[in-house]
Every structure is written in structure tokens, then in C-alpha cells.
Protein backbone atom coordinates (compact mmCIF):
# COMPACT_ATOMS: atom_id res chain seq x y z
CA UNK A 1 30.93 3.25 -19.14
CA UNK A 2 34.19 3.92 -17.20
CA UNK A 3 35.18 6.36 -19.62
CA UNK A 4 32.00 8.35 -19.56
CA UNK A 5 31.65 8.27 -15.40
CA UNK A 6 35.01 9.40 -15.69
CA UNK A 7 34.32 12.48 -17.09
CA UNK A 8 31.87 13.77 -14.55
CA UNK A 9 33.40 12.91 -11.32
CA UNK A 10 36.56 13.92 -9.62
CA UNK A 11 39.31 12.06 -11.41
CA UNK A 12 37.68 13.48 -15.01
CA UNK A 13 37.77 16.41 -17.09
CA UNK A 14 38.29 19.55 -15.28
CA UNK A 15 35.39 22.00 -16.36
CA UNK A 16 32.62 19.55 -17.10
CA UNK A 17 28.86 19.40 -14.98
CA UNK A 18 29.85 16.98 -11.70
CA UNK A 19 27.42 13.98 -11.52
CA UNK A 20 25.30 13.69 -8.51
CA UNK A 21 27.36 12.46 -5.71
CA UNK A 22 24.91 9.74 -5.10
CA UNK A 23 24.69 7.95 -8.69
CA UNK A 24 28.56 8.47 -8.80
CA UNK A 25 28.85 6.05 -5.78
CA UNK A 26 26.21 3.83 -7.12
CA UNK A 27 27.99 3.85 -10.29
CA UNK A 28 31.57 3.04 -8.60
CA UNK A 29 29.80 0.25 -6.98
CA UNK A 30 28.58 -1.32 -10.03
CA UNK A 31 31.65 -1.63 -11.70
CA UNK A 32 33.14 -2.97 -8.87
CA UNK A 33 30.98 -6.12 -8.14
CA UNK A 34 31.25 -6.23 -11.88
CA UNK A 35 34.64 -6.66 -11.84
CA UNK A 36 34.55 -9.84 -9.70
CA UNK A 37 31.70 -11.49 -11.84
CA UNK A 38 33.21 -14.25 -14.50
CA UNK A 39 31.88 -17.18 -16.70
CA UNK A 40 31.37 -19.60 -13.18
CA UNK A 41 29.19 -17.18 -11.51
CA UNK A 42 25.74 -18.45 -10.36
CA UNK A 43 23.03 -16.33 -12.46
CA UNK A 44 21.64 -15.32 -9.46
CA UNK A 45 24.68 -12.68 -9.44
CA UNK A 46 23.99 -11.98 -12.94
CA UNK A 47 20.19 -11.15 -12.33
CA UNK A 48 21.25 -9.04 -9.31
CA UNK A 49 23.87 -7.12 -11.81
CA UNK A 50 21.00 -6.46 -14.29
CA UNK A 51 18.61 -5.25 -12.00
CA UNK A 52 21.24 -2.92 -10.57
CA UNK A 53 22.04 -1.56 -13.35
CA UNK A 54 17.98 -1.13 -14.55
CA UNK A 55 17.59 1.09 -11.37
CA UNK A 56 20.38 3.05 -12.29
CA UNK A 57 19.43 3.49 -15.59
CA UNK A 58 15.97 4.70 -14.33
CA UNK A 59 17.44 6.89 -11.94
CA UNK A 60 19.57 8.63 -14.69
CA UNK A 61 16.68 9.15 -16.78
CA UNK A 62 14.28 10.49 -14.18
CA UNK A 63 14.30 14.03 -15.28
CA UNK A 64 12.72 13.21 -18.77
CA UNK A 65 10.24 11.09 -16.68
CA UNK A 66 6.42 12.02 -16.65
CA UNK A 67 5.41 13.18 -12.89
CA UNK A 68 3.73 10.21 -11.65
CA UNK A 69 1.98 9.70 -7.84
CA UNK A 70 0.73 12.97 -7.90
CA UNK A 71 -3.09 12.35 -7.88
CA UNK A 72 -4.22 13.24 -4.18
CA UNK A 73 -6.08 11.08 -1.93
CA UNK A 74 -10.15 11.82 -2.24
CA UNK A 75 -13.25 10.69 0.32
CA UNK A 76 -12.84 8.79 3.22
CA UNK A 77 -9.24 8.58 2.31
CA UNK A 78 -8.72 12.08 3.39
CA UNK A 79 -9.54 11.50 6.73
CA UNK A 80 -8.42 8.43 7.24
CA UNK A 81 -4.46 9.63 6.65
CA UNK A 82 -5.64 13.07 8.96
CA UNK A 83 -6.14 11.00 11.90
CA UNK A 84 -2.84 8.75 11.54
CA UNK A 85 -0.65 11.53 11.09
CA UNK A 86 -2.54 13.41 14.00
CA UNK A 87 -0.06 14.03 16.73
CA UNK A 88 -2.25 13.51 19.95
CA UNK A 89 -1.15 15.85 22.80
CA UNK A 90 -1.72 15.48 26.91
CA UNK A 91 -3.05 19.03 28.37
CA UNK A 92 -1.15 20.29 31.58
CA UNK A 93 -1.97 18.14 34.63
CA UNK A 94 -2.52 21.65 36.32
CA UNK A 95 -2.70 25.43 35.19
CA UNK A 96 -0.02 26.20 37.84
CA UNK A 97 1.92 23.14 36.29
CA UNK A 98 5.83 24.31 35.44
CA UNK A 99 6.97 24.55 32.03
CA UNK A 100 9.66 22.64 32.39
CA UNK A 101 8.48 19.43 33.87
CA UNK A 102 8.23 15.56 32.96
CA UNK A 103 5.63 14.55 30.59
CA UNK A 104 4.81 17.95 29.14
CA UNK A 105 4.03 18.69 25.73
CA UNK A 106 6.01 21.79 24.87
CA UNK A 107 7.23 23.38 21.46
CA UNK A 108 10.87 23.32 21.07
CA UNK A 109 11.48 26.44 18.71
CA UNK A 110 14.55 27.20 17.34
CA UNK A 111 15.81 29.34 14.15
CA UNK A 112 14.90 27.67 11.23
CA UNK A 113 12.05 24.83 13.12
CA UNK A 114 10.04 24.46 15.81
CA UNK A 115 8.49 20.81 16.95
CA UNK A 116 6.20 19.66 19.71
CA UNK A 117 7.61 17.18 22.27
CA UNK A 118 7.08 15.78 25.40
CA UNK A 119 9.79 16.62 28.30
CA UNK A 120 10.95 12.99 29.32
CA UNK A 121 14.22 14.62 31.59
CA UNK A 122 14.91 18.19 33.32
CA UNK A 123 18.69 18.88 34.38
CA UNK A 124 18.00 22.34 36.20
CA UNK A 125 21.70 22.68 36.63
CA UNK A 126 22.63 22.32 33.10
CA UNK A 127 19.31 24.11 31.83
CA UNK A 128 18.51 21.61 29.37
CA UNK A 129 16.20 19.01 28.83
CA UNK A 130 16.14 15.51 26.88
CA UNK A 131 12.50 15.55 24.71
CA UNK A 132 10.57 12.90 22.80
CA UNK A 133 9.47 14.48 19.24
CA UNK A 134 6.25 12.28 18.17
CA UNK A 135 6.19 10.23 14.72
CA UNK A 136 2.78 9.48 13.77
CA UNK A 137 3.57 8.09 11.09
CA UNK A 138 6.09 5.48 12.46
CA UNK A 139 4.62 4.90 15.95
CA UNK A 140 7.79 5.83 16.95
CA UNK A 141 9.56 8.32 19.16
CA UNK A 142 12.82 10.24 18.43
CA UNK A 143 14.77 11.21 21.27
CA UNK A 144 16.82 14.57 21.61
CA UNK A 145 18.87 15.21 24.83
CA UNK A 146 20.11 18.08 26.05
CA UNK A 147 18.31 20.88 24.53
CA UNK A 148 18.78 24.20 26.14
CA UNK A 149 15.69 25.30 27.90
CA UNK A 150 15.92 28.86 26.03
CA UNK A 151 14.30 26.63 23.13
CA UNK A 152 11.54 25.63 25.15
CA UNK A 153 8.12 27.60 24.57
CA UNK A 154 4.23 26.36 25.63
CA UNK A 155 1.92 25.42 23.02
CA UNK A 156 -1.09 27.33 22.10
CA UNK A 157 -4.19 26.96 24.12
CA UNK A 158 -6.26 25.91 20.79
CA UNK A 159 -3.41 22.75 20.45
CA UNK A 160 -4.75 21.08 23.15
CA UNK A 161 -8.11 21.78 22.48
CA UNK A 162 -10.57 20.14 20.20
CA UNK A 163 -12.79 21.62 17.77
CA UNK A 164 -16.23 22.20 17.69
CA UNK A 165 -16.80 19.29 15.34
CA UNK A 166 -20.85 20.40 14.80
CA UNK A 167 -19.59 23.29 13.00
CA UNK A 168 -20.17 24.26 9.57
CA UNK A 169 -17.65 23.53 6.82
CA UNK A 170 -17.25 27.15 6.20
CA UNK A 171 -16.24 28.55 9.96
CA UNK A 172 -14.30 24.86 10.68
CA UNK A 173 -12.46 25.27 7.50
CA UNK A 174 -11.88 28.97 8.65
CA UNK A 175 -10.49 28.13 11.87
CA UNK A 176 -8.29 25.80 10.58
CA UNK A 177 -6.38 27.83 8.46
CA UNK A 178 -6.38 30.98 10.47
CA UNK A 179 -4.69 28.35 13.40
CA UNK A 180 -2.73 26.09 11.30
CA UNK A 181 -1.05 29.76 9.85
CA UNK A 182 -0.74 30.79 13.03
CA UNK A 183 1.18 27.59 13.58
CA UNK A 184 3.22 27.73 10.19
CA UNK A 185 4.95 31.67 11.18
CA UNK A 186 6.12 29.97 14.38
CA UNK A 187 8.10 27.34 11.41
CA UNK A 188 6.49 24.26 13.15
CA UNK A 189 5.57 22.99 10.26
CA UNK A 190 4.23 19.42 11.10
CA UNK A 191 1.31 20.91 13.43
CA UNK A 192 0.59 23.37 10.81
CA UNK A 193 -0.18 21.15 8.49
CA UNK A 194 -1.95 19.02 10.84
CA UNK A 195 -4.62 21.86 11.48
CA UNK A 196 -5.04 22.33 7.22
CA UNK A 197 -5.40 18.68 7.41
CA UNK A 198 -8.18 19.01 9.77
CA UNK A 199 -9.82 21.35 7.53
CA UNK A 200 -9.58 19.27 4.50
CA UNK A 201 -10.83 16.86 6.36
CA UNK A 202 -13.77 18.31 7.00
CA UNK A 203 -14.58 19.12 3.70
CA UNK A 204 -13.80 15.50 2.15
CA UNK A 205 -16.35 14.29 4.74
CA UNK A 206 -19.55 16.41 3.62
CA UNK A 207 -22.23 13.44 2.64
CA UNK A 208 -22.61 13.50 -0.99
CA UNK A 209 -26.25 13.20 -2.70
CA UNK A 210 -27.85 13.11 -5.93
CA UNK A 211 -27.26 16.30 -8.65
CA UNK A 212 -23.85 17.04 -6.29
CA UNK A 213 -20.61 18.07 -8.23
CA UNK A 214 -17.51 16.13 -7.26
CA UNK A 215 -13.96 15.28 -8.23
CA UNK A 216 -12.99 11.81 -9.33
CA UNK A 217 -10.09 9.78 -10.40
CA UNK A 218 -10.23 8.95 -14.53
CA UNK A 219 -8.15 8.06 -16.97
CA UNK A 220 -6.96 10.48 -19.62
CA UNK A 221 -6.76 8.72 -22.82
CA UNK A 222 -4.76 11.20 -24.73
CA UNK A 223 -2.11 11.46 -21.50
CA UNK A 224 -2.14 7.33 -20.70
CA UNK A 225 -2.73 8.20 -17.14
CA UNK A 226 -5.45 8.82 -14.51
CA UNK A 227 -5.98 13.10 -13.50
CA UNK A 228 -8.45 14.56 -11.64
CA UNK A 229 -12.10 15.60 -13.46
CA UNK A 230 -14.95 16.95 -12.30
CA UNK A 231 -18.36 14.62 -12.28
CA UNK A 232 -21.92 14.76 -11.10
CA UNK A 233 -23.59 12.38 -9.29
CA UNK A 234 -26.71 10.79 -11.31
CA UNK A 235 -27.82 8.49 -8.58
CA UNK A 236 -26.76 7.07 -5.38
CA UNK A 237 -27.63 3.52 -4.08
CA UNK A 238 -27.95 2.22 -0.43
CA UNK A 239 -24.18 0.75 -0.41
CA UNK A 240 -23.13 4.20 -1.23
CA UNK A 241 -22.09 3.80 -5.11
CA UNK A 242 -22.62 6.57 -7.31
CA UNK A 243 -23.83 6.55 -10.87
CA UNK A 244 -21.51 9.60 -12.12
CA UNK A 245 -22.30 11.82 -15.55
CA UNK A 246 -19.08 10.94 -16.88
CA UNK A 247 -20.29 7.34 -17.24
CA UNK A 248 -18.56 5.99 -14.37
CA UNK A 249 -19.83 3.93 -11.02
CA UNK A 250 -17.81 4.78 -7.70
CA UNK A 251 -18.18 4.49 -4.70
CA UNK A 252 -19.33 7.58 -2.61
CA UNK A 253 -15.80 7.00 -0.47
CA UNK A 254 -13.68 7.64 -3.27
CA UNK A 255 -14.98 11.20 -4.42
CA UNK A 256 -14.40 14.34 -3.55
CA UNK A 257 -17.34 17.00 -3.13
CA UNK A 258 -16.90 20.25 -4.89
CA UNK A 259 -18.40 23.46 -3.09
CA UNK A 260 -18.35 26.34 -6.14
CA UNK A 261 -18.71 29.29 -3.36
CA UNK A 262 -16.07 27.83 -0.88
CA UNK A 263 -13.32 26.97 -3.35
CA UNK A 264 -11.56 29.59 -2.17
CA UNK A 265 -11.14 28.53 1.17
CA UNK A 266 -10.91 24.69 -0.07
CA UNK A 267 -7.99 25.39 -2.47
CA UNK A 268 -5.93 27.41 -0.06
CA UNK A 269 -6.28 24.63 2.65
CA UNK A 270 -4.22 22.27 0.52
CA UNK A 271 -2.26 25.24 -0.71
CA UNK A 272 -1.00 26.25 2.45
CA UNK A 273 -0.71 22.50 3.66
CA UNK A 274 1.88 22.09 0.70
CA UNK A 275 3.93 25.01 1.54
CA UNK A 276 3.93 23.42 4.64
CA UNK A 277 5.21 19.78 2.99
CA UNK A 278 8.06 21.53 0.94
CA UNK A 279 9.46 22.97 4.11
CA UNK A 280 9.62 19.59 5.67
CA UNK A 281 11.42 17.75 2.08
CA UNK A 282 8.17 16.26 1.02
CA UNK A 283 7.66 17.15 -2.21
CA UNK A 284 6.00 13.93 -3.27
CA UNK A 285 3.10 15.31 -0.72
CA UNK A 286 3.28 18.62 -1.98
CA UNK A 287 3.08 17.64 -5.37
CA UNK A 288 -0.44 15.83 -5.00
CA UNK A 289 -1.39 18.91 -2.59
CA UNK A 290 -0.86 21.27 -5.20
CA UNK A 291 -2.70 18.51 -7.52
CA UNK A 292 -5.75 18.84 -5.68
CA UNK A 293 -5.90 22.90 -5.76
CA UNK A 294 -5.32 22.39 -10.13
CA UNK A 295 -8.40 19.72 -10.18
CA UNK A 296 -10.30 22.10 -7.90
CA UNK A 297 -10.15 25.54 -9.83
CA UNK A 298 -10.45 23.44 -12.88
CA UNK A 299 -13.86 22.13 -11.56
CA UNK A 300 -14.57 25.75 -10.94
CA UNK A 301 -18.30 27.10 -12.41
CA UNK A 302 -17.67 29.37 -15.09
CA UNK A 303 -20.63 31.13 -14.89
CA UNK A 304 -19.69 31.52 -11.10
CA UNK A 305 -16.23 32.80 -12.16
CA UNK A 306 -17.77 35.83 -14.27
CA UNK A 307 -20.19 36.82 -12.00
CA UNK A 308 -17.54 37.11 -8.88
CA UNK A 309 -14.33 39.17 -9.62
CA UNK A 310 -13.06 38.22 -6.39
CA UNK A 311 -13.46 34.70 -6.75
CA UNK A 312 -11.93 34.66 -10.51
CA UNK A 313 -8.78 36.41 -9.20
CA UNK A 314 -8.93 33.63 -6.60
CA UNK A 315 -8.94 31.29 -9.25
CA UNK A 316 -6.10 32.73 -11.47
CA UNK A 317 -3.81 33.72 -8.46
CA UNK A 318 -4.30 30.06 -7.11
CA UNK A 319 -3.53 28.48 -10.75
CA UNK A 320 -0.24 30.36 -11.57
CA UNK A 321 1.06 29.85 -7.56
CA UNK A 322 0.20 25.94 -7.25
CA UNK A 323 2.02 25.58 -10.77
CA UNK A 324 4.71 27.32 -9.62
CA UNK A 325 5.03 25.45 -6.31
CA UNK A 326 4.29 22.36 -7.97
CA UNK A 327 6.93 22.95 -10.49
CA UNK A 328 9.77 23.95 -7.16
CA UNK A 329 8.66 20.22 -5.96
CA UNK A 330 8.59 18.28 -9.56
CA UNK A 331 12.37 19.86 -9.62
CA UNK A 332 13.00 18.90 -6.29
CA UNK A 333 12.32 15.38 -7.39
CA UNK A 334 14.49 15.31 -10.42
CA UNK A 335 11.35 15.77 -12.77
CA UNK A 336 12.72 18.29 -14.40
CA UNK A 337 10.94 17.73 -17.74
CA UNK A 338 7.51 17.83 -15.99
CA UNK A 339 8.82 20.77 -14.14
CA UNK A 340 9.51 22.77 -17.15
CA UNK A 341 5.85 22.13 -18.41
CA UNK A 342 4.43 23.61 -15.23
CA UNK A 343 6.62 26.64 -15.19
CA UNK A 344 5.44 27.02 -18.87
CA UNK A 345 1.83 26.96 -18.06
CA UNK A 346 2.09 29.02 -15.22
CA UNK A 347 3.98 31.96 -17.39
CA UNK A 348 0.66 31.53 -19.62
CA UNK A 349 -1.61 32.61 -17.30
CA UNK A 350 0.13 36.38 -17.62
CA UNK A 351 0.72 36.29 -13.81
CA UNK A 352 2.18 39.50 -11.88
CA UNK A 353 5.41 41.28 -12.36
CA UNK A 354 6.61 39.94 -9.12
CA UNK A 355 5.86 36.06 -9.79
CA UNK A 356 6.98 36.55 -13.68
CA UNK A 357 10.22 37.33 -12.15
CA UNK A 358 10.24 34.08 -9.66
CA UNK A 359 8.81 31.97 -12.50
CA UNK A 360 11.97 32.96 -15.04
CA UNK A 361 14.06 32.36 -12.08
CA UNK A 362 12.61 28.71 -11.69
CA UNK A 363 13.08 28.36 -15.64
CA UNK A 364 16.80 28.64 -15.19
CA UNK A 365 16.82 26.04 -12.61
CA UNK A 366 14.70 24.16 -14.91
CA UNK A 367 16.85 24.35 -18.19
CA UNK A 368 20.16 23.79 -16.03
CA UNK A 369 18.65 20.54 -14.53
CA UNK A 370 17.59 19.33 -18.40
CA UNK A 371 21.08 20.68 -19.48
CA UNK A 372 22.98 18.20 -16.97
CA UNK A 373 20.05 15.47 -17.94
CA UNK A 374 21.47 15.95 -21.60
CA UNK A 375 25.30 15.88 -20.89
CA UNK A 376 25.55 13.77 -17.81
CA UNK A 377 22.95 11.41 -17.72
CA UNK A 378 21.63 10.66 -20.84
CA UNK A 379 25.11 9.51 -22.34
CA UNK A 380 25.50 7.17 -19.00
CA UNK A 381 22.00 5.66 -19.12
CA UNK A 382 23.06 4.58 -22.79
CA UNK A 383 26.38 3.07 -21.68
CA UNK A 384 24.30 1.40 -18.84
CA UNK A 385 21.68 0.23 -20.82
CA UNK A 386 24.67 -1.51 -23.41
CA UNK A 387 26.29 -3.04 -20.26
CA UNK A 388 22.76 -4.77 -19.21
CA UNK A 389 22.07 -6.10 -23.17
CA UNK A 390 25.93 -7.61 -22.65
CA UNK A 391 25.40 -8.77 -19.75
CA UNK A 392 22.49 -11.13 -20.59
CA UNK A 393 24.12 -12.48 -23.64
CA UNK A 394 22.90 -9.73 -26.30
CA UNK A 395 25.00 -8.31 -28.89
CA UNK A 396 27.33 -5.93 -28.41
CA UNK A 397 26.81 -2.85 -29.34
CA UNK A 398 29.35 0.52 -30.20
């Protein structure tokens, strides 16, 4: 095992892939508390050795790993994760209220990201201010002092608004997105996606009835794992479970309703929400986002599809582009292997000039991720997994 992490760090062979700083340290660590364990150990130290070594071992072998939690949330789900990761903002006190003053929400803009935050300090001599950046998801606050008030900008009179919630799917949806893209050119990409959010939302929450199509969670024999399928509902009882086409009874809470002439709008919701994850690292989000908008045109009606050109190059452009992005995200998370089957299917659907060129790109990402997968940490995983059959008393193996 020495010999083999020694070829890919810096004391190795000059001229070979580098491992991943990360599992280099982990590695290093290994063999150290290795190096102090002997016959008297408790097996407590032992276990702890093994089960070091199994993460490793599945961390090394993550790239030839299927892509798994990437099925999206679906009914009541859908709104319930909208309204914790709602940011809620306090209007100005005043209209004549000052921009710069305690307790207002602002929007700290700067190059590459802008964020909402509350003003907690002014310092009108140094022209800064210390802000409090909300963290839904945390409850928490994080605190940044002294930012220079050149940064500072007000936020847009819909923000601290509500919407019209009596509105129809269609012109809520439509809002929504023309708002939350508003939101994503100014790079604050957390209230962006808040605002799509809003809009799925409101879809997820239409009340579903008898002979309505949905999406549901089922398993996919052939696969060995659950995917996205579309149903329709058969009957509905008074507790709100559904007697679905495909055989199955689920609750009403736990599907998603499909609406053939608004897929468009539907699809790009989640679309532009996971542009709006990948900018912010979270490509596990992104990945089910992009999930969604494959279930979605896949539930598509055919018929539908051929009798609207507009809506079937809807339907291809969104394929090819949420395999794509999906495939940036998959790579992002060291799935390379299911990253190179989405950049394959994508390069199926004959897509444009322009993304053929992006797609190829991606490829040789791809194959250079699977290429260091086969040099680097294949041949470690298989000195790992030797260690771990040695070190519970198996026999040794060359």
C-alpha cells in the first residue's frame, strides 16, 4: 500500500497522475495509526482500523459508483423543503428609511456573488458595515464585518413582497421564473432559487383527482433501483391514497402531478433552479433537479409532442441540456462513470453544433476522471481492500 501511495503523491514518481490531496492525507493517516497497532491492542482499535479503511476504499472507488440520491422530492415534500429554506425578509420601517441603517435587509453584491443580509453595524467613517447573511437551513446566522458600503445595493420591491397566492399555476409559475432570473443575472443565487422554488411549489401542490397523470417513485427491476415513472390515478380514497395504473397504492402526498401543456414552464423551473444549485457547490441538489426535468419530458404525451413543434423542441432542447448539466454535477461528485453515461445519451439526441462542442468537451473531463480512476485509485482500493482482509485475520494475499 505504501508503495503504491507512493507513487502518486509528492515523494513518488515524477510524471505520474497526483492523487487527490484529500485521500492522500487520509491515506497518510491510516498508515500511521496503523503503525502503532500490535498483537495487545483492544479490538475496538482494530474495528476502528477496518472501518477506516472501508470508507477509503469506497471513496477510491466512487467514480465507478452508480449515481445514487438523485430521485427528487415529489408532493407535499416539495413544499415542505420551499418553506424551510425560505429566507424571510423585514420590509423598510419607512420609504424615506436610509440604506445603510441597522436592521435592514440589503443585497451585498460583489463580482462573482451577491447575498441578502441584514445590516447589524454602520461605521460611517470607515464606510463599511458588519451584516448577518441568513441560513435557513441551519437556523443560524453568519456574520461578515466590515464590508465596504460600495457592495451594498437594495433589494427588489417584489423580495419583500408576497405573491398573489390565488393565482393560477400558469401566471404564478410565470412570475416566478421571470423574478427568480431576474434574481440569478444579479449572481445571488440563493434567492433565485428561492423564487423557482416557489414556483415548483406551486405546481407540486395542485390537488390531484381521479384519471390525473402523475409522477411516482418505482423500482426499476432491470436497474435494482427506484427512478421516476409516470402513473395515472385509478381512484382516490378519503385519506388521500391513490390506486395508481401501474399497480401501485400511494398516497396523494407523495406524487407529483403532470400538466402535458405546461411542461414547458414546469421543466425549466427546476432547470433553472439547478443552474442555480451548481453555482452554489450543490450538485447533489442539482443532480435530483435535473432528475425531475428527465422524469418530466419522459412523462411527456406523445401525441402532444407531434402535434406542437414548439413544445417537442422544448422537449429535446430540455433532454440534451439537463443531461448535460446533470452529467457537469455527477462529475463534480466523482461519479464519473455515471457521468460518462449521461454525456453519452445526451450526444444521442443529435443536439446543436454549439452544445456538441460543450458535450465533447465534458467527455474529455469525463475519460480523464475514469483514466485517474484506473491508474490511481483502482490499484489503491485493491491494496486497501488486502490490508482490511489482513487485518481481521484473513489470508494474505499477493
Amino acid at each position: 500500500l505504501l508503495k503504491e501511495l507512493g507513487k502518486h503523491t509528492s515523494f513518488g514518481e515524477v510524471g505520474r497522475q497526483p492523487l487527490d490531496q484529500q485521500l492522500a492525507t487520509d491515506l497518510s493517516r491510516l498508515l500511521y495509526d496503523l503503525a502503532g497497532l500490535d498483537g495487545s491492542d483492544e479490538d475496538a482499535k482494530w474495528s476502528a482500523a477496518c472501518e477506516k479503511c472501508q470508507e477509503i476504499v469506497q471513496a477510491l472507488n466512487l467514480g465507478e459508483s452508480e449515481a445514487s440520491e438523485e430521485l427528487p422530492s415529489l408532493g407535499a415534500q416539495i413544499s415542505a423543503e420551499a418553506d424551510a429554506n425560505k429566507v424571510e425578509l423585514s420590509p423598510a420601517k419607512a420609504e424615506d428609511e436610509a440604506l445603510l441603517s441597522c436592521g435592514r435587509c440589503v443585497r451585498v453584491a460583489r463580482a462573482d456573488r451577491a447575498r441578502r443580509a441584514m445590516i447589524s453595524f454602520v461605521d460611517e467613517d470607515a464606510k463599511t458595515v458588519d451584516v448577518l447573511y441568513p441560513q435557513p437551513s441551519s437556523k443560524q446566522e453568519e456574520e461578515e464585518e466590515g464590508v465596504p458600503i460600495k457592495y451594498i445595493q437594495a433589494l427588489e420591491d417584489f423580495e419583500l413582497s408576497a405573491g398573489q397566492a390565488e393565482e393560477s399555476v400558469f401566471k404564478f409559475g410565470s412570475a416566478a421564473k421571470e423574478k427568480g432570473n431576474q434574481l440569478f443575472k444579479m449572481k445571488d443565487f440563493e434567492a433565485a432559487a428561492e423564487l423557482y422554488s416557489s414556483g415548483i411549489s406551486k405546481f407540486a401542490s395542485r390537488s390531484i383527482q381521479r384519471g390525473d397523470e402523475v409522477l411516482v417513485r418505482q423500482a426499476d427491476s432491470e436497474k435494482g433501483k427506484a427512478c421516476l415513472t409516470r402513473s395515472t390515478v385509478l381512484s382516490l380514497d378519503v385519506e388521500g391514497l391513490c390506486e395508481l395504473s401501474n399497480g401501485l397504492e400511494v398516497p396523494a402526498s407523495e406524487l407529483l402531478p403532470i400538466c402535458q401543456e405546461l411542461l414547458p414552464l414546469h421543466t425549466s423551473l427546476y432547470m433553472n433552479r439547478a443552474r442555480c444549485q451548481q453555482n452554489l457547490g450543490r450538485h447533489k441538489e442539482a443532480s435530483q433537479d435535473l432528475t425531475a426535468v428527465l422524469g418530466l419530458w419522459s412523462a411527456a404525451d406523445k401525441r402532444l409532442l407531434q402535434a406542437d413543434p414548439e413544445m417537442k423542441e422544448a422537449e429535446e432542447k430540455g433532454l440534451y441540456t439537463a443531461e448535460y448539466l446533470r452529467s457537469r454535477s455527477r462529475l463534480a461528485r466523482g461519479l464519473a462513470r455515471a457521468a460518462a453515461q449521461d454525456v453519452k445519451d445526451a450526444l444521442a439526441r443529435s443536439p446543436p453544433a454549439a452544445t456538441v462542442k460543450q458535450l465533447k468537451q465534458l467527455k474529455t473531463e469525463v475519460q480523464a476522471a475514469q483514466e485517474k480512476q484506473r491508474q490511481i485509485n483502482g490499484p489503491l482500493a485493491k491494496e486497501l481492500a488486502k490490508l482490511v482482509i489482513s487485518l481481521r485475520g484473513g489470508p494474505q494475499i499477493s
